[in-house]
Protein backbone atom coordinates (compact mmCIF):
# COMPACT_ATOMS: atom_id res chain seq x y z
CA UNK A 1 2.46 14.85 8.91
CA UNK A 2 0.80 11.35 10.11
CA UNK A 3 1.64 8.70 8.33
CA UNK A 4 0.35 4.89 8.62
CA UNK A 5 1.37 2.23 6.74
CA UNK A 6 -0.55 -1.16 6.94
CA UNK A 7 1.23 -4.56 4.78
CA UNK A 8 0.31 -7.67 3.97
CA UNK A 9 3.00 -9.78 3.31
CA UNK A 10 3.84 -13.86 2.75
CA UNK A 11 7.49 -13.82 2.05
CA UNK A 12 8.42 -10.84 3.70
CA UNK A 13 8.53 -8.64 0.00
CA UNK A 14 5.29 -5.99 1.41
CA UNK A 15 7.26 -6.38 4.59
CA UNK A 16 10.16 -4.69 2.93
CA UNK A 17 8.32 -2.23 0.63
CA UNK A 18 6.57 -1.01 3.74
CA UNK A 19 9.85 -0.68 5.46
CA UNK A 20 11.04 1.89 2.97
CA UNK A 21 8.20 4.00 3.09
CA UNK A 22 8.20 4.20 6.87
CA UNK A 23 12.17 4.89 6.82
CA UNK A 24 12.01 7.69 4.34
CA UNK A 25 8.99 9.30 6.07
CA UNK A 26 10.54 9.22 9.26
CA UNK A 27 14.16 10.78 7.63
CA UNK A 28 11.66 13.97 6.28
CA UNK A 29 10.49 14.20 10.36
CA UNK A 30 7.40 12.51 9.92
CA UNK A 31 5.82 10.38 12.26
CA UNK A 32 5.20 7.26 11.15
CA UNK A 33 3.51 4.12 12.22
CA UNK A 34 3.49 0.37 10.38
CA UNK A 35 1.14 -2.12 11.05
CA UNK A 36 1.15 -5.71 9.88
CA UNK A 37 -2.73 -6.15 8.49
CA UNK A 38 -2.84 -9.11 10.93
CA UNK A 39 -2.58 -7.12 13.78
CA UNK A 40 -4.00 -4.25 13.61
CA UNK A 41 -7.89 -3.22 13.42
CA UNK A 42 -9.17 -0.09 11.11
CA UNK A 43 -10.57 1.28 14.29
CA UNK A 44 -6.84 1.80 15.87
CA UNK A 45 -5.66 3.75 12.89
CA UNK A 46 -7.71 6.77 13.02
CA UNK A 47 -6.33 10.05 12.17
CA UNK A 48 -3.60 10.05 9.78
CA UNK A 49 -2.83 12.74 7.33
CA UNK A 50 -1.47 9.80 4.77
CA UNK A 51 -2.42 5.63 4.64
CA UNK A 52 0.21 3.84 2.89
CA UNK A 53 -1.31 0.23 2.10
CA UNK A 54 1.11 -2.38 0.44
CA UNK A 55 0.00 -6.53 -0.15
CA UNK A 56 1.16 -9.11 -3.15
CA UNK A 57 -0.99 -9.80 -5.92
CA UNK A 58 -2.68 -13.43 -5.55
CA UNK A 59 -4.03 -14.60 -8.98
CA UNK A 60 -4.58 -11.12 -10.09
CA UNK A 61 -6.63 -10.17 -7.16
CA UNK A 62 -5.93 -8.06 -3.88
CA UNK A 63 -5.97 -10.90 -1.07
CA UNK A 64 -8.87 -10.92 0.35
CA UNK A 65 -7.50 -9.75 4.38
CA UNK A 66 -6.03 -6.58 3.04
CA UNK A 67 -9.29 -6.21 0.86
CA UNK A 68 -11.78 -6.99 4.18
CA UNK A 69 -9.25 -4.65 6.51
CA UNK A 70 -9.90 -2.11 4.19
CA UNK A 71 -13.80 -2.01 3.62
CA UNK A 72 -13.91 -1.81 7.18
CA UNK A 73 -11.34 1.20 7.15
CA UNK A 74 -13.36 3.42 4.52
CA UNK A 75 -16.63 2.58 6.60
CA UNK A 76 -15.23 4.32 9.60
CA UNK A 77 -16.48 7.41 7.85
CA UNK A 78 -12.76 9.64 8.35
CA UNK A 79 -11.07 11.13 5.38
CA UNK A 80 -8.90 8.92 3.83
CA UNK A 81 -5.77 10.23 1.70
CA UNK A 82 -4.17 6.70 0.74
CA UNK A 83 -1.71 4.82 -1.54
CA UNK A 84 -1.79 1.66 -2.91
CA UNK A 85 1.29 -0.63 -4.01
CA UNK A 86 1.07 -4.46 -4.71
CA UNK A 87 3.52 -6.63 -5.61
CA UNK A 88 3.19 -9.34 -9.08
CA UNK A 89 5.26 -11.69 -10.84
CA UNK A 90 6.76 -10.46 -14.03
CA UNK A 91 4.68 -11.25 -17.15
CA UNK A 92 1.46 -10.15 -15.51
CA UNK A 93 0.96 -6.61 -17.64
CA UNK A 94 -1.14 -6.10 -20.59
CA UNK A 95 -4.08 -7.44 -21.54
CA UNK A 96 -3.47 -9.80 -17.62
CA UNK A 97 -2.71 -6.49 -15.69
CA UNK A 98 -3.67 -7.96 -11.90
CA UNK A 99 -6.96 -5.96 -10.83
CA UNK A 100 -4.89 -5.73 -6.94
CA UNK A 101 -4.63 -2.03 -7.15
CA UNK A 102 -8.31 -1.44 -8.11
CA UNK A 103 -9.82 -4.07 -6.28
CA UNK A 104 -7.87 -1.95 -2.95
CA UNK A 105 -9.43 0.97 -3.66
CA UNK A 106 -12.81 -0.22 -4.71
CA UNK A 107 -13.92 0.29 -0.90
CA UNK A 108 -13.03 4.01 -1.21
CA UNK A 109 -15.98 5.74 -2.43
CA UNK A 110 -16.57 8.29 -0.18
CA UNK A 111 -16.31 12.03 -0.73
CA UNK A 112 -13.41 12.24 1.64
CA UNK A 113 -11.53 9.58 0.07
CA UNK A 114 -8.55 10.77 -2.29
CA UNK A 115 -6.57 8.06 -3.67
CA UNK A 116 -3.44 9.62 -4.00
CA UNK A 117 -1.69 6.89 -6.45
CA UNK A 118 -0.75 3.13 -7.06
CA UNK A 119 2.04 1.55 -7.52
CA UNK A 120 3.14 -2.41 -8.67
CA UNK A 121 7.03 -3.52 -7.96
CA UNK A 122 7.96 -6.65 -9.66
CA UNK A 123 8.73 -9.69 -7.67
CA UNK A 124 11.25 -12.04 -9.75
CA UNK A 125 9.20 -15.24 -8.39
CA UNK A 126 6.83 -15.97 -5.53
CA UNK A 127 9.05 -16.02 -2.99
CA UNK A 128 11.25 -12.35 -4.27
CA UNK A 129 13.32 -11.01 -4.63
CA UNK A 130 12.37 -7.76 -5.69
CA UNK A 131 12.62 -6.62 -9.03
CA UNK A 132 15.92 -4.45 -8.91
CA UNK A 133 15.82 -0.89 -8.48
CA UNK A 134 12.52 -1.32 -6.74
CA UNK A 135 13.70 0.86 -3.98
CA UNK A 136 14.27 3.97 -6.52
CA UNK A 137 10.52 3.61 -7.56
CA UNK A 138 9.15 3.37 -3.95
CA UNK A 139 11.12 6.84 -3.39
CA UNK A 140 10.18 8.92 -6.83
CA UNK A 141 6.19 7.35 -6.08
CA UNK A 142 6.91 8.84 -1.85
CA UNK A 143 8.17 11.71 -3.69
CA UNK A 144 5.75 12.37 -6.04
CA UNK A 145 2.88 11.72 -3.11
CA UNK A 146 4.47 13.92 -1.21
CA UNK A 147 4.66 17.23 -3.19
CA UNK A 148 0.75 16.80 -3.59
CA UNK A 149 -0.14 17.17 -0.02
């Protein structure tokens, strides 16, 4: 399988989450590119079996390069199998739930785009650390991705 996995990261926390996906991928034999969102276009990821996209939460909202990079990405007219993960600070469930995950896939309307699950990992403040054990849910949500291909 193809994997790509495209971050968006300010203090190096979607950095990291991105990191794990591409190092368990790549233990299973799959081959696996990751792409800082600042330096890659849509255009140069064409043809991947699975799109792993991972960016913080910014007052409830997907930032607005990850959410640009990817409008242009479900334009290009491919089938798109993606993921979506976003970091938050803790406190921001319930009734605040951040809209990151939805406003991601909002530019995925197509027929051939299959959103294949979301995922938020707590960040203790802005600048991390990760909420602990956040490595054990990035594996069971590969996992679970995984077994569904």
């Amino acid at each position: 399988m193809k994997a790509k996995i495209v971050f968006q990261t300010t203090n190096g926390n979607n950095r990291a989450i991105a990191e794990r996906f591409r190092k368990n991928l790549v233990v299973l034999g799959h081959d696996v590119s990751m792409h800082n969102v600042y330096d890659v276009l849509p255009e140069e990821l064409v043809g991947a079996d699975l799109y792993v996209f991972t960016a913080p939460t910014h007052m409830q909202r997907a930032p607005r390069r990850i959410r640009s990079f990817l409008k242009k990405l479900a334009k290009s007219g491919w089938e798109v199998r993606y993921a979506l993960v976003a970091t938050r600070l803790p406190g921001s469930k319930g009734d605040h739930e951040p809209r990151t995950l939805d406003m991601m896939a909002s530019s995925f309307t197509g027929p051939g785009h299959v959103r294949m699950g979301g995922l938020f990992i707590d960040s203790k403040t802005m600048k991390g650390p990760l909420e602990s054990g956040w490595e054990a849910k990035v594996d069971a949500f590969l996992a679970d991705i995984l077994s569904r291909l």
